[in-house]
Protein backbone atom coordinates (compact mmCIF):
# COMPACT_ATOMS: atom_id res chain seq x y z
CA UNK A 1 -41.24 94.18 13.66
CA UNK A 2 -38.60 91.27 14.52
CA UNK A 3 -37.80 89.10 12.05
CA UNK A 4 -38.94 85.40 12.41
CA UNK A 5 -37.06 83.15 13.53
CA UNK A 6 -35.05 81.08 11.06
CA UNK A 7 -35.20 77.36 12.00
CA UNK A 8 -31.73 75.92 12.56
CA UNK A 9 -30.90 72.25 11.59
CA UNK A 10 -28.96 70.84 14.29
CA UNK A 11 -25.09 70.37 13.09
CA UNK A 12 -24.15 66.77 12.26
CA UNK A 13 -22.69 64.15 14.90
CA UNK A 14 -18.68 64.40 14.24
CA UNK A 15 -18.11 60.93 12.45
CA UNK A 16 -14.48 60.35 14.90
CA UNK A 17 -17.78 59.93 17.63
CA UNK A 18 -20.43 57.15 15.63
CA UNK A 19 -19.72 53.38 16.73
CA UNK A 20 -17.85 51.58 14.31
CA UNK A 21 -19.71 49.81 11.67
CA UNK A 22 -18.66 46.17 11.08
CA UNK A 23 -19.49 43.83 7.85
CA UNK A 24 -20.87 41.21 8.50
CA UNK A 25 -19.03 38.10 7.45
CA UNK A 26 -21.29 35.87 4.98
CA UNK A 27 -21.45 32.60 6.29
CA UNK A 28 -19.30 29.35 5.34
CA UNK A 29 -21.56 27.47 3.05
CA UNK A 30 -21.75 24.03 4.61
CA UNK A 31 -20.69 20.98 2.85
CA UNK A 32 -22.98 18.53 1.27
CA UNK A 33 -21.41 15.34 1.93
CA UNK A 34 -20.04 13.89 4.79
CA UNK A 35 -17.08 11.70 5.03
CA UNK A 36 -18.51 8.48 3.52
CA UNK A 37 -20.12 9.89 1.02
CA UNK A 38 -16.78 12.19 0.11
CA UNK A 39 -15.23 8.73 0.39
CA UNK A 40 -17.48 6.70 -2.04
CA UNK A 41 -17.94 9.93 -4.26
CA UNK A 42 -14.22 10.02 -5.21
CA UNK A 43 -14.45 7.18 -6.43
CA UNK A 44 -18.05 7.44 -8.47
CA UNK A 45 -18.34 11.04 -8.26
CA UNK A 46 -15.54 13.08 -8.25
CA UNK A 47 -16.41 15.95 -10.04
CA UNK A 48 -19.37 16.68 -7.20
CA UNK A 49 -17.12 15.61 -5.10
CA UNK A 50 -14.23 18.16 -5.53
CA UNK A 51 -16.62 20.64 -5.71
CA UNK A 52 -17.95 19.91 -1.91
CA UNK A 53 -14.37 19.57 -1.09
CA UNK A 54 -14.08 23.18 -2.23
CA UNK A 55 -16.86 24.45 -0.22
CA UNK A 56 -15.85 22.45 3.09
CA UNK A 57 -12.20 21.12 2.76
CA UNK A 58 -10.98 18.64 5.43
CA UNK A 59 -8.10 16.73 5.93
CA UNK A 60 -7.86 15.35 9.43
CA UNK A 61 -10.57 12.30 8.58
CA UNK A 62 -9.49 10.96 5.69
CA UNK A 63 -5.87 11.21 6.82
CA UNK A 64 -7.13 8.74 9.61
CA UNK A 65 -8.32 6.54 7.32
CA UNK A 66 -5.44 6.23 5.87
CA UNK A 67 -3.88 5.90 8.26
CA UNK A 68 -5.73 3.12 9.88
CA UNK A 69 -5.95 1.10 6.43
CA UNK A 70 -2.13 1.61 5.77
CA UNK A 71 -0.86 0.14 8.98
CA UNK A 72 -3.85 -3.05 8.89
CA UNK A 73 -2.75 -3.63 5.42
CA UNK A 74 0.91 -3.87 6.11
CA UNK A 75 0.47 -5.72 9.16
CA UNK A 76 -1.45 -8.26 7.09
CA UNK A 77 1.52 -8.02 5.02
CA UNK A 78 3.65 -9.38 6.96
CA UNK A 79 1.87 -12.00 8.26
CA UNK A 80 1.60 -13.34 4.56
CA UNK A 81 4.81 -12.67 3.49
CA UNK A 82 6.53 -13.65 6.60
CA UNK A 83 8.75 -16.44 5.04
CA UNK A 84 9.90 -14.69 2.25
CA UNK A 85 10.56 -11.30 5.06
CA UNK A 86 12.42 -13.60 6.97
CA UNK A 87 14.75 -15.25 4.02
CA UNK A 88 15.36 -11.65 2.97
CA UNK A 89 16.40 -10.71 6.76
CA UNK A 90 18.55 -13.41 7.19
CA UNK A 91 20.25 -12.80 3.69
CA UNK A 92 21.42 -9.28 4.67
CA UNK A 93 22.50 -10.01 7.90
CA UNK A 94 24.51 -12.95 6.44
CA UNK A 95 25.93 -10.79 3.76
CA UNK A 96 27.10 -7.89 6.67
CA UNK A 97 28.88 -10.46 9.22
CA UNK A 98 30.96 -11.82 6.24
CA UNK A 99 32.20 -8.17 4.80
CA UNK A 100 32.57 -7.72 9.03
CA UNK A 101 34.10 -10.71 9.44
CA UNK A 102 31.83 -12.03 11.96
CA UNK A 103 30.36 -14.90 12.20
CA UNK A 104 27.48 -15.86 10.84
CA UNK A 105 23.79 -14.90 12.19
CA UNK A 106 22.61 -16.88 15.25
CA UNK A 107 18.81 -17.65 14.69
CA UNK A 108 18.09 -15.67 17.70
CA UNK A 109 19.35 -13.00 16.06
CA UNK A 110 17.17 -13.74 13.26
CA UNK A 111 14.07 -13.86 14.88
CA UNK A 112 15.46 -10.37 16.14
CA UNK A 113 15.63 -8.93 12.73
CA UNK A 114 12.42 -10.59 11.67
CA UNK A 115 10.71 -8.28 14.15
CA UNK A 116 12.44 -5.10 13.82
CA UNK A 117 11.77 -5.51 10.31
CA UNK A 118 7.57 -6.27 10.91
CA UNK A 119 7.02 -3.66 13.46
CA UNK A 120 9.26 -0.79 11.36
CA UNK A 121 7.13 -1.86 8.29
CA UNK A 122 3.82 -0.76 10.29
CA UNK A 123 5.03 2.02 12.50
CA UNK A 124 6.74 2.73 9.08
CA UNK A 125 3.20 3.45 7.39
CA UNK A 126 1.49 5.25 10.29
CA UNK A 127 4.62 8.04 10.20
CA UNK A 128 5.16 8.12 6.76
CA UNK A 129 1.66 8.54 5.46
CA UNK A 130 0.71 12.14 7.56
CA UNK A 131 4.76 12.73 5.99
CA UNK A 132 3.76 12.23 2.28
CA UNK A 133 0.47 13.90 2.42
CA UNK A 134 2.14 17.43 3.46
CA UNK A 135 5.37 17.00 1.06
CA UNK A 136 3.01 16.13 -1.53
CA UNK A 137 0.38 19.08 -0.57
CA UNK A 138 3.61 21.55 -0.39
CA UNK A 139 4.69 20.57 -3.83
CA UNK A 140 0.97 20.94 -5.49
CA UNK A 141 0.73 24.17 -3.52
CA UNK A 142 3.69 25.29 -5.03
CA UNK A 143 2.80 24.62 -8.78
CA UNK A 144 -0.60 26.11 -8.06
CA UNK A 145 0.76 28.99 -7.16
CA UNK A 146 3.05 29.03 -10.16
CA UNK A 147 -0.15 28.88 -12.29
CA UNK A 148 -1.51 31.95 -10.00
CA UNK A 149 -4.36 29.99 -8.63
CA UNK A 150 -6.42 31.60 -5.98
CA UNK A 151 -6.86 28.85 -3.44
CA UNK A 152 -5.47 27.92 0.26
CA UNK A 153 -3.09 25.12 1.43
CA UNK A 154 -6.08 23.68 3.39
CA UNK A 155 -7.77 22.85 0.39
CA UNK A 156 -4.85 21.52 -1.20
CA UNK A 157 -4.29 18.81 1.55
CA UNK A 158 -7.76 18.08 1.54
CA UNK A 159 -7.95 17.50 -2.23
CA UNK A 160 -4.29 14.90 -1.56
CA UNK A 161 -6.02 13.67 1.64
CA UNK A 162 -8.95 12.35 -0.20
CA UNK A 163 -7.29 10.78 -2.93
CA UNK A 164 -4.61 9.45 -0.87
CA UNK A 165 -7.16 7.63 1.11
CA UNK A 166 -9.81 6.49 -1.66
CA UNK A 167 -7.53 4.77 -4.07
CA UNK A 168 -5.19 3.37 -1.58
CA UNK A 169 -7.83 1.61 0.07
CA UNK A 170 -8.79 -0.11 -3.30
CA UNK A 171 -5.24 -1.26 -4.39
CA UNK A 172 -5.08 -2.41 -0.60
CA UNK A 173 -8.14 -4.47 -0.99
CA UNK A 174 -6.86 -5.80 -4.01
CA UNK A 175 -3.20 -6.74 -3.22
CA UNK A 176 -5.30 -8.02 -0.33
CA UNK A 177 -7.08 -10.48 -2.28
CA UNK A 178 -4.71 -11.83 -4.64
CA UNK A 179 -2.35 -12.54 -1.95
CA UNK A 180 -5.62 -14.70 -0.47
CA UNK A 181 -6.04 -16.61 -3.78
CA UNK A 182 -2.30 -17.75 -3.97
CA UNK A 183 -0.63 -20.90 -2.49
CA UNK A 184 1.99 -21.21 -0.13
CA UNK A 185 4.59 -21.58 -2.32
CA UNK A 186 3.81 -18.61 -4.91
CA UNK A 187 3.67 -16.24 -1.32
CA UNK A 188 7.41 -17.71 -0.34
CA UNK A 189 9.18 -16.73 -4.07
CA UNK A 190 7.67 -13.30 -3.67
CA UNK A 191 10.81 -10.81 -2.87
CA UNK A 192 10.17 -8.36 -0.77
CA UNK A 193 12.73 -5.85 -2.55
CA UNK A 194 9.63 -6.41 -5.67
CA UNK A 195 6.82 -5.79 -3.85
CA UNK A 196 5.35 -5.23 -7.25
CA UNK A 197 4.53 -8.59 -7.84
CA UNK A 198 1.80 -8.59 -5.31
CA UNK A 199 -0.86 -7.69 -7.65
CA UNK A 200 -0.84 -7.62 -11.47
CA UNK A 201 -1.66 -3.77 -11.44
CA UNK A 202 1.47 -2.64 -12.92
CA UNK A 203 4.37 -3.31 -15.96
CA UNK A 204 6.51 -4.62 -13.04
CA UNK A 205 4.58 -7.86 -11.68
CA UNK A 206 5.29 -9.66 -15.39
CA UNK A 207 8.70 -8.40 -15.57
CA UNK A 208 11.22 -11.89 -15.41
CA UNK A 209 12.53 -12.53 -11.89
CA UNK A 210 16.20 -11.57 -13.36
CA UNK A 211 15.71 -7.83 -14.89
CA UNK A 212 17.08 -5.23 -13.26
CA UNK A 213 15.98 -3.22 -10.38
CA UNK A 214 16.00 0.12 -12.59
CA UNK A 215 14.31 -1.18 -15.37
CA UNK A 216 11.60 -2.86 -12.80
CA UNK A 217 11.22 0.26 -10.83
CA UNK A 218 10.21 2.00 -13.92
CA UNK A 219 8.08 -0.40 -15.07
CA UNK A 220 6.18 -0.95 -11.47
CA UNK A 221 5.57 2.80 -11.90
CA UNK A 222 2.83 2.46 -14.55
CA UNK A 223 0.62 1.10 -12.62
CA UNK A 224 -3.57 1.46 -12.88
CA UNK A 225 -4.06 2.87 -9.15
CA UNK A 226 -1.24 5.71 -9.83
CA UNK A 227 -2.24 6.58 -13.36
CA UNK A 228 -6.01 7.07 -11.12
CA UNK A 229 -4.43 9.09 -8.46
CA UNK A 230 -3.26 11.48 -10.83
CA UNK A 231 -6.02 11.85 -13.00
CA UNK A 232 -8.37 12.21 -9.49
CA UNK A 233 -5.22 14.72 -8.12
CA UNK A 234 -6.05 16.71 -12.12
CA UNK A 235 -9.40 16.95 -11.32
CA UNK A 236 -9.35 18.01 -7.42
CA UNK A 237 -6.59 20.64 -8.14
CA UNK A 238 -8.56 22.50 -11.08
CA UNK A 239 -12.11 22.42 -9.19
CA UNK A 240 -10.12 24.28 -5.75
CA UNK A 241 -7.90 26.55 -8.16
CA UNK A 242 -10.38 29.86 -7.58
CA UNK A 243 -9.79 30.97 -10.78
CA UNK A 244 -11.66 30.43 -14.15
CA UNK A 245 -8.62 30.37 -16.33
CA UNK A 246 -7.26 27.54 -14.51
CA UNK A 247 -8.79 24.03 -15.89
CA UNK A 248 -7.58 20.59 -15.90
CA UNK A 249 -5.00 21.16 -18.63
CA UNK A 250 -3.38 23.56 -16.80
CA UNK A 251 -3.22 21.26 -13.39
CA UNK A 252 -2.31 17.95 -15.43
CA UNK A 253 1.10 20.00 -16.13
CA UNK A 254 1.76 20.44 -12.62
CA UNK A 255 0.53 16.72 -11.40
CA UNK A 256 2.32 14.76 -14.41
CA UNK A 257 5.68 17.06 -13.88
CA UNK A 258 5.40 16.35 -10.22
CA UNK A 259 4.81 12.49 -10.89
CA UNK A 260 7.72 12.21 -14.01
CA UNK A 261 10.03 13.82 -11.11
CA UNK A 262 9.00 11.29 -8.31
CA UNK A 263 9.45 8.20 -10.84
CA UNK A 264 13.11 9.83 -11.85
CA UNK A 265 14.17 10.03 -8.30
CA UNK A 266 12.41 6.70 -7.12
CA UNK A 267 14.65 5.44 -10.14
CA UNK A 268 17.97 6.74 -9.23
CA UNK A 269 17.77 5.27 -5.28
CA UNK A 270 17.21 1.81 -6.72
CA UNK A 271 19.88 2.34 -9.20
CA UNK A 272 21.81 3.66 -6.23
CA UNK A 273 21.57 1.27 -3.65
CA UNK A 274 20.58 -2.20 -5.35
């Protein structure tokens, strides 16, 4: 008698032959505010806020806004402060014909400065603001990465766009409105070198007219909308770190080192130059 027939298994399909096998990416979650409410909430809620900033960061709207705000404040600027732009203009071009040894300005020529000086203050404030947000952003990203924090330049601009636009826009409001409440006069003995004196946020605006421009740039340093920036920059920086270990103490060291450097240097130029 034969013997039965074994069944066979058929072999296995060489693997080098199976389609690839991709994994699936898990989806972005979405953010849960939108701009105006990221705009409000960093200002009311910043904690939440941060966090949705984490989830979703963006950059390109609030750097708009900023934008936007910057260049309608400082065109209001100097419409206010036109008299006491124009002294100072007139000044310094007095001052370089007589080290030149020309002769003094013609008030054409004034008029001429006058305008340079208006238009370069707002064109000024539409370059320089997208400037300072990614200087700023670079320096953060490199202290966060100093502390070893797990995070991504994107969120890092987002968390300096944000704050950058919030608090700006309510020291802009408020310069704003106490230039509105003052008289004619007041407006004209404001010197443009001591912007400071705008608003009585900072040291500076009640130092006497005759202290020194170090000792005034120092003092118009501590003022209430910066010392808010940087707690708001504490905060943002430790909710986008990515890692547990990294809280707000660890972030104030880089923000505070960051804003003691900026206040040295701003120092030394006027020191410099005045």
């Amino acid at each position: 008698m034969s013997q039965p027939e074994q069944e066979t298994q058929p072999p296995p399909a060489p693997g080098y032959g199976a389609p690839p096998v991709y994994q699936q990416a898990e989806p972005e979650e979405p953010a849960r505010l939108g701009p105006l409410q990221r705009l409000v909430g960093i200002i009311f809620s910043p904690v939440e806020t941060f966090k949705d900033i984490n989830r979703k960061p963006t950059w390109l709207i609030p750097m708009l806004i900023a934008i936007l705000v910057s260049s309608a404040y400082f065109f209001f600027l100097t419409q206010k402060l036109e008299a006491g732009i124009e002294e100072s203009v007139r000044k310094s071009m007095a001052e370089q014909a007589q080290q030149s040894g020309q002769p003094a300005p013609t008030p054409d020529k004034v008029e001429m400065g006058l305008l340079i000086t208006k238009v370069s203050m707002v064109v000024g404030s539409v370059l320089g603001t997208p400037v300072v947000f990614l200087i700023v952003s670079g320096a953060f990203a490199l202290g966060m990465m100093l502390l070893g924090a797990q995070t991504t330049f994107k969120k890092i601009l987002s968390v300096v766009a944000w704050t950058f636009c919030a608090i700006p826009l309510i020291a802009y409001i408020v310069s704003a409105a106490s230039l509105l409440l003052r008289d004619a006069e007041s407006i004209r003995e404001i010197n443009m070198q001591n912007i400071e004196q705008v608003s009585a946020t900072n040291l500076g605006a009640f130092m006497p007219a005759d202290t020194s421009p170090l000792l005034r740039s120092l003092a118009g340093s501590l003022d209430i909308f910066s010392f808010w920036s940087i707690a708001l920059l504490i905060v943002g920086l430790a909710a986008i770190a990515g890692k547990k270990g990294i809280k707000a103490s660890s972030t104030a060291t880089v923000v505070m080192g960051l804003w003691l450097a900026y206040v040295v240097v701003k120092a030394a130029m006027v020191a410099a130059f005045s």
